[in-house]
C-alpha atoms as a PDB file:
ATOM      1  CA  UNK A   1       3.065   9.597 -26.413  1.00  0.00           C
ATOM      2  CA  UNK A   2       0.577   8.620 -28.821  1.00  0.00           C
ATOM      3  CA  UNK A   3       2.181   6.000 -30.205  1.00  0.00           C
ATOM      4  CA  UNK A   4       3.345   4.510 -27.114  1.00  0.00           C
ATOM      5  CA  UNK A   5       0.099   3.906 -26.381  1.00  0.00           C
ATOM      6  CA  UNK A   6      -0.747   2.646 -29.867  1.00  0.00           C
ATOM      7  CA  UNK A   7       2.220   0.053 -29.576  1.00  0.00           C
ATOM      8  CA  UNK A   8       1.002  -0.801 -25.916  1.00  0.00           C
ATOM      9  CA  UNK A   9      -2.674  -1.098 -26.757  1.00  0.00           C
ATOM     10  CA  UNK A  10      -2.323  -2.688 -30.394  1.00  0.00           C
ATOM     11  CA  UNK A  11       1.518  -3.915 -30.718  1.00  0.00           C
ATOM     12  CA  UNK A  12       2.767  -7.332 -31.331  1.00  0.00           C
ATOM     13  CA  UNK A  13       4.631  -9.211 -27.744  1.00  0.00           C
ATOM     14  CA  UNK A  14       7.567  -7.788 -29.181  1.00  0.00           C
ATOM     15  CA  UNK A  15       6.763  -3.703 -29.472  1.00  0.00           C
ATOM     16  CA  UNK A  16       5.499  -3.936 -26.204  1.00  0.00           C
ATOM     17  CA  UNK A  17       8.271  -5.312 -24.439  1.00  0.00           C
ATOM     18  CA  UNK A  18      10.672  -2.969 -26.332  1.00  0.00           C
ATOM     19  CA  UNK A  19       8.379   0.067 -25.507  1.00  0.00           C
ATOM     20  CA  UNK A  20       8.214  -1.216 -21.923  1.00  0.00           C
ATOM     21  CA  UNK A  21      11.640  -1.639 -21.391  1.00  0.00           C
ATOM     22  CA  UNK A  22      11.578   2.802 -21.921  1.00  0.00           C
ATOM     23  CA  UNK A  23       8.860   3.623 -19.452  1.00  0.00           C
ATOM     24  CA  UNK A  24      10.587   2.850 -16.124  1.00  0.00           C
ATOM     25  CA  UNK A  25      10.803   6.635 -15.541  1.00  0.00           C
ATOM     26  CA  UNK A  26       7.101   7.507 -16.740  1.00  0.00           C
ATOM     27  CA  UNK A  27       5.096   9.398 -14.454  1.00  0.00           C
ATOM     28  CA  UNK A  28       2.339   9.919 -17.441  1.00  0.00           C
ATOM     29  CA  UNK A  29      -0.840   8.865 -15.854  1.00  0.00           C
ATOM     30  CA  UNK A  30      -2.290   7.960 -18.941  1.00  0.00           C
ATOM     31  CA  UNK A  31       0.814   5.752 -19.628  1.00  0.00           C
ATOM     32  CA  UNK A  32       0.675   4.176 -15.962  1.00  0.00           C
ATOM     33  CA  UNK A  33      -2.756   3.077 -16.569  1.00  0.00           C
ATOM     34  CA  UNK A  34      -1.676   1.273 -19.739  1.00  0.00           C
ATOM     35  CA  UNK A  35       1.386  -0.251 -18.559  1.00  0.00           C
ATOM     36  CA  UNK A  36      -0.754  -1.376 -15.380  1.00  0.00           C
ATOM     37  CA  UNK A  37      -3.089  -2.942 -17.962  1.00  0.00           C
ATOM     38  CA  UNK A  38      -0.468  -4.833 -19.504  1.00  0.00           C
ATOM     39  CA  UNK A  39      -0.356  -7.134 -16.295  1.00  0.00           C
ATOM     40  CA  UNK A  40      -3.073  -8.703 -17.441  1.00  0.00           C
ATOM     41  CA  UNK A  41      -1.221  -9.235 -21.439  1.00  0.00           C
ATOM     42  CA  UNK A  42      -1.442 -12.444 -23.149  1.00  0.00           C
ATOM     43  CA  UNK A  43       1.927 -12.751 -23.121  1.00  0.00           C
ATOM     44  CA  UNK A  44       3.739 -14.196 -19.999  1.00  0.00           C
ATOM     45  CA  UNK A  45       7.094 -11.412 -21.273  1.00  0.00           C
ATOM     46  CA  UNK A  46       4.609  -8.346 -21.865  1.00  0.00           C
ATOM     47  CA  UNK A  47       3.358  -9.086 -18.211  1.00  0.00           C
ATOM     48  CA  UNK A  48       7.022  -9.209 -16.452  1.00  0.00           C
ATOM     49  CA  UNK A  49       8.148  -6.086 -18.424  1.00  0.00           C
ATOM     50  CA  UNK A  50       5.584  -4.604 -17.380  1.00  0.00           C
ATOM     51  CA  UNK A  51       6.093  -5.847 -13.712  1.00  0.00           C
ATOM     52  CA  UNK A  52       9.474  -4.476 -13.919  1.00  0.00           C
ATOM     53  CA  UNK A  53       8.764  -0.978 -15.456  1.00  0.00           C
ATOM     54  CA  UNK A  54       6.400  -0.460 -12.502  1.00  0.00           C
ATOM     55  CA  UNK A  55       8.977  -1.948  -9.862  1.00  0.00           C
ATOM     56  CA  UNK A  56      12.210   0.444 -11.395  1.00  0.00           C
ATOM     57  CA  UNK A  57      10.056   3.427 -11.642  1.00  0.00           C
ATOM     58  CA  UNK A  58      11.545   6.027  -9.021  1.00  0.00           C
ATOM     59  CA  UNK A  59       8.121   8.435  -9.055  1.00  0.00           C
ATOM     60  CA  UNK A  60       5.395   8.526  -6.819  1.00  0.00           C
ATOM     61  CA  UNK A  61       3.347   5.612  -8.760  1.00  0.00           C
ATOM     62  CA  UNK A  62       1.603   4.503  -5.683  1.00  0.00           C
ATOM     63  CA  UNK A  63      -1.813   5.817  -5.830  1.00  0.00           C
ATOM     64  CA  UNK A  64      -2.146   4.474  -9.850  1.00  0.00           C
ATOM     65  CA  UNK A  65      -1.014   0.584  -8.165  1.00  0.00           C
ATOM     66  CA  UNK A  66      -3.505   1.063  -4.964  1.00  0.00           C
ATOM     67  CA  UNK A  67      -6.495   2.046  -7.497  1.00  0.00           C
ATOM     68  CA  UNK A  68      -5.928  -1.304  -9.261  1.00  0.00           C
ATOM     69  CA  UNK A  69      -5.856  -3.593  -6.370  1.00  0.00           C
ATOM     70  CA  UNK A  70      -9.722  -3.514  -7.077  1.00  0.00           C
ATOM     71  CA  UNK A  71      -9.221  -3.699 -10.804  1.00  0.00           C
ATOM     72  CA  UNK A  72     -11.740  -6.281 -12.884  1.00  0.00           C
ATOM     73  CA  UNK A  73      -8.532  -8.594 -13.527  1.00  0.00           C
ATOM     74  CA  UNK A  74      -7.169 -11.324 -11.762  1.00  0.00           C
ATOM     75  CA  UNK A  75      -3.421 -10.640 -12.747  1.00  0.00           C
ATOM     76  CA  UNK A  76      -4.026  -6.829 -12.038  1.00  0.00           C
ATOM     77  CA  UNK A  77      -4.840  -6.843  -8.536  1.00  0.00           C
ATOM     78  CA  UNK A  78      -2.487 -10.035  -7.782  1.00  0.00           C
ATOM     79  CA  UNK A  79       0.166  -8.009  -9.531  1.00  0.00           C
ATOM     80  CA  UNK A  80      -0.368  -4.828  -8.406  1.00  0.00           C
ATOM     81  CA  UNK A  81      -0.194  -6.286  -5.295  1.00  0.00           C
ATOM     82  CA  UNK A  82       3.290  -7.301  -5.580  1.00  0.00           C
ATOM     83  CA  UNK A  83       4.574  -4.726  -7.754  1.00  0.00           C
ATOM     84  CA  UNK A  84       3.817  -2.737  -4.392  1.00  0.00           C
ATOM     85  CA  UNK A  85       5.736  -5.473  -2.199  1.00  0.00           C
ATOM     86  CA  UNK A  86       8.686  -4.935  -4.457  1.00  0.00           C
ATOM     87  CA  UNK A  87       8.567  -1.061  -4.256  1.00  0.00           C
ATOM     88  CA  UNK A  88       8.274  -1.423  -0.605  1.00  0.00           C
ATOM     89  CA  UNK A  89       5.173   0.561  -0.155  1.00  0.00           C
ATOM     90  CA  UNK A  90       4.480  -0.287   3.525  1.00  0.00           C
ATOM     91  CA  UNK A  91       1.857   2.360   3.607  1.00  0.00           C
ATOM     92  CA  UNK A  92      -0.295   0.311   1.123  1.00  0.00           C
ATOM     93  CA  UNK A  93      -1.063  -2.702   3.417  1.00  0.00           C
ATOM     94  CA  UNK A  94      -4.288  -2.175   4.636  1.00  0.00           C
ATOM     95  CA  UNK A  95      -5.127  -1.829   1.167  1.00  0.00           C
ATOM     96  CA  UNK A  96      -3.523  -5.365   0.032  1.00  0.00           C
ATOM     97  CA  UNK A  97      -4.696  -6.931   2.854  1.00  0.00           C
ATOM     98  CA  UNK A  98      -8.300  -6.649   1.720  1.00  0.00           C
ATOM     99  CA  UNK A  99      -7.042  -9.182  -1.209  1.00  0.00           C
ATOM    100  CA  UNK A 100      -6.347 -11.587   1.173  1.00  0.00           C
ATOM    101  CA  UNK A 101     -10.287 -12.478   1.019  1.00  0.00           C
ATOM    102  CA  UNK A 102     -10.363 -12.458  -2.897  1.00  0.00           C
ATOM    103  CA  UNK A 103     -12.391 -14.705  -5.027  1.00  0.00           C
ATOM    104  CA  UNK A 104      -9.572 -16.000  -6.623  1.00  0.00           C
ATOM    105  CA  UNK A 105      -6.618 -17.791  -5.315  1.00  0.00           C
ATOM    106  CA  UNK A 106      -4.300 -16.434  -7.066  1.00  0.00           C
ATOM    107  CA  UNK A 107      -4.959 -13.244  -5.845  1.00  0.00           C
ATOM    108  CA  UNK A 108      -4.678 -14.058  -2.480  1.00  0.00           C
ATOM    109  CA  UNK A 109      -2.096 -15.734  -2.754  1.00  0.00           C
ATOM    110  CA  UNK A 110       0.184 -12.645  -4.317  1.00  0.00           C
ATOM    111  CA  UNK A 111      -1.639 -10.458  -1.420  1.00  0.00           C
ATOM    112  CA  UNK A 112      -0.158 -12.660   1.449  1.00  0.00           C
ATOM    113  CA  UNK A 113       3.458 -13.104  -0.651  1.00  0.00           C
ATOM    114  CA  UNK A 114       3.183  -9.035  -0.576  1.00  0.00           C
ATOM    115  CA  UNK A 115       2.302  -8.715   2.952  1.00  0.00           C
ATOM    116  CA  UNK A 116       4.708 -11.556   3.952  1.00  0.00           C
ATOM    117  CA  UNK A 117       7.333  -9.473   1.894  1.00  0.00           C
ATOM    118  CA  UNK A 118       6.232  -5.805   3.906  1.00  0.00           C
ATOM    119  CA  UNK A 119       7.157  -8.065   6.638  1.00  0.00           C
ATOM    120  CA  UNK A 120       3.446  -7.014   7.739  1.00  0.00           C
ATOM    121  CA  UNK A 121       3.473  -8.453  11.166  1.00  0.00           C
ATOM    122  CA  UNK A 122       0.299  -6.459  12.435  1.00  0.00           C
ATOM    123  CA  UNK A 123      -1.530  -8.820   9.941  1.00  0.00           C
ATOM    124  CA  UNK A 124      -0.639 -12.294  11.893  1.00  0.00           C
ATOM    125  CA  UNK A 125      -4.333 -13.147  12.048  1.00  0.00           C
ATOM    126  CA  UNK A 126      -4.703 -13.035   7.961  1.00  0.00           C
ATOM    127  CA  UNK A 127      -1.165 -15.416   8.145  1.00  0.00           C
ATOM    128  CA  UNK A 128      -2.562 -17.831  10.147  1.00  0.00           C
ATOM    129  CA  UNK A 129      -6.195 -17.878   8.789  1.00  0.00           C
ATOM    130  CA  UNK A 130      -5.200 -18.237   5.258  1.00  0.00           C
ATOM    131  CA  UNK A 131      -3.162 -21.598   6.609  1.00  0.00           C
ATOM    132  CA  UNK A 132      -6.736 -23.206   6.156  1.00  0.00           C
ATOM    133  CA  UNK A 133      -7.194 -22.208   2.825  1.00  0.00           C
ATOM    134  CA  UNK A 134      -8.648 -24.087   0.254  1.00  0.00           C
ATOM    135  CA  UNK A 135      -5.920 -23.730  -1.931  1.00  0.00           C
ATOM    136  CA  UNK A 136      -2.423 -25.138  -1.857  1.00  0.00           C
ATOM    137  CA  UNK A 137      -0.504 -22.545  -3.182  1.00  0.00           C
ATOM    138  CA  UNK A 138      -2.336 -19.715  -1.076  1.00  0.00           C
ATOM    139  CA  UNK A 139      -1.634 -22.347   1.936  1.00  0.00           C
ATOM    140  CA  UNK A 140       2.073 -22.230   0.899  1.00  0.00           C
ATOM    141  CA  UNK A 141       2.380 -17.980   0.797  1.00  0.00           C
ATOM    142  CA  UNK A 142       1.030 -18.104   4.029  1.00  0.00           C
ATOM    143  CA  UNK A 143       3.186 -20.461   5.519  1.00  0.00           C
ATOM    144  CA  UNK A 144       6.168 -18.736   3.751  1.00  0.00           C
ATOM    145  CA  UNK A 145       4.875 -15.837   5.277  1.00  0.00           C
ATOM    146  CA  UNK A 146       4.669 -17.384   9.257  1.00  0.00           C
ATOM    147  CA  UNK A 147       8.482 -19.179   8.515  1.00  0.00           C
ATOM    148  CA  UNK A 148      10.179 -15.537   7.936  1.00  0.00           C
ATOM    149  CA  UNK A 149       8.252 -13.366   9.985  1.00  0.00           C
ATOM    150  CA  UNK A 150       9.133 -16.155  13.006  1.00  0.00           C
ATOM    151  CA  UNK A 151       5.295 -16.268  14.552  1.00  0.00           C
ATOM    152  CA  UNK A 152       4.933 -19.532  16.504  1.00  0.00           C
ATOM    153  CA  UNK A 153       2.073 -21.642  15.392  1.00  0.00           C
ATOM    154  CA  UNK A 154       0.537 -24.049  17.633  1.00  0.00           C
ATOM    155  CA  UNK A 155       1.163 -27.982  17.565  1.00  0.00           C
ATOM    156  CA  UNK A 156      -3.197 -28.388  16.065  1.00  0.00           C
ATOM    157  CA  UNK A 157      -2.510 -25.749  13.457  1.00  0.00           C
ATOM    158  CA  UNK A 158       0.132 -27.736  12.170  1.00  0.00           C
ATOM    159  CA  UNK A 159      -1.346 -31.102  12.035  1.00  0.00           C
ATOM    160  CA  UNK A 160      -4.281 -29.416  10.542  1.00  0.00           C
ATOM    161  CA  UNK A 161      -2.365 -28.084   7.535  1.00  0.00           C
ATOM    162  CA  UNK A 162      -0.605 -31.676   7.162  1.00  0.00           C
ATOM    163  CA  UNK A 163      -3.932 -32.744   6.090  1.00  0.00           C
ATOM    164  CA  UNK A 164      -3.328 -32.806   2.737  1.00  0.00           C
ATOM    165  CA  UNK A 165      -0.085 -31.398   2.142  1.00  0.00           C
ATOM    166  CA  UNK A 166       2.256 -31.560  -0.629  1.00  0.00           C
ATOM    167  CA  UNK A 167       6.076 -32.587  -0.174  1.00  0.00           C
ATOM    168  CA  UNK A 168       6.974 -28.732  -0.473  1.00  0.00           C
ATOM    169  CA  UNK A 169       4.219 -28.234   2.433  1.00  0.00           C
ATOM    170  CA  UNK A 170       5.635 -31.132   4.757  1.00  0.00           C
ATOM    171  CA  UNK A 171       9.379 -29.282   4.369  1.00  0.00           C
ATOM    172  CA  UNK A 172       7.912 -26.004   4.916  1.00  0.00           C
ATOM    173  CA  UNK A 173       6.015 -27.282   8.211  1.00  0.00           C
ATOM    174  CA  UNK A 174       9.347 -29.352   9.318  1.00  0.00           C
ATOM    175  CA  UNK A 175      10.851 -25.252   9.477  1.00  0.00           C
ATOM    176  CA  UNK A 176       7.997 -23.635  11.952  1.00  0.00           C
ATOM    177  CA  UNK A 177       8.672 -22.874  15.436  1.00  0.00           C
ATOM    178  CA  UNK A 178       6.010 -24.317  17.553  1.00  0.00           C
ATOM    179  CA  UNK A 179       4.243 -22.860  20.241  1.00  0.00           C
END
């Protein structure tokens, strides 16, 4: 165990993804935290093995992912956020939907992917508001979000988020049902 976390803390991209590739089954605490950490690697392949160790891990990881949804990093709580979609942890909403108000966009934009994916209907309001966001891509989760959980959305919401819309915007708009 020791020198899994040596490799994780200190290892080159490649140790780490070969080390991560063996922990889908962990339920070491001390290991969770680290692989959690490694969300926030350098490396672009670190951070999806790590995604995916958390996502194929059958234990009770939970509680280790809902602690870091207040974590100091960015790509933590985004992360964590989804890892949680993907593991279908309904139970953790509440807690994601806090992100929804984060400083950073990506951040809320992986909380409102995750609660479009927990098909979180009870959180409509957080949907539409975070149509008016001031970034595009947290504009486009949301809207993804509206489009598959079928809300209607009223004929002034829409013209409002035309605005300044991108082409993927305008197609995603052309799809909503209007109220």
């Amino acid at each position: 165990m020791e020198n899994i976390v040596k490799v994780l803390e200190f290892g080159s991209s490649e140790e780490k993804i070969k080390i991560l590739e063996t922990l889908d089954k962990t339920d070491n605490p001390e290991i969770l935290e680290k692989i959690i950490l490694k969300l926030d690697d350098d490396d672009i392949k670190v951070r999806g093995e790590a995604f995916s160790s958390l996502v194929l891990n059958k234990n009770k990881i939970s509680n280790f992912l809902v602690q870091n949804l207040n974590s100091t990093s960015k790509n933590v709580r985004g992360f964590a956020a989804l890892v949680l979609a993907n593991r279908n942890e309904t139970s953790s909403i509440p807690k994601i939907a806090k992100l929804a108000n984060d400083e950073r966009s990506m951040v809320r934009s992986c909380a409102i992917g995750a609660l479009g994916y927990l098909k979180a209907k009870e959180k409509k309001e957080i949907f539409l508001d975070s149509t008016a966001d001031s970034n595009i891509e947290v504009r486009k989760s949301a809207l993804h979000a509206i489009i598959n959980l079928k809300f209607p959305i009223s004929e002034e919401r829409i013209k409002e988020i035309s605005k300044d819309a991108d082409s993927e915007l305008l197609k995603m708009l052309s799809k909503l049902k209007k109220k």
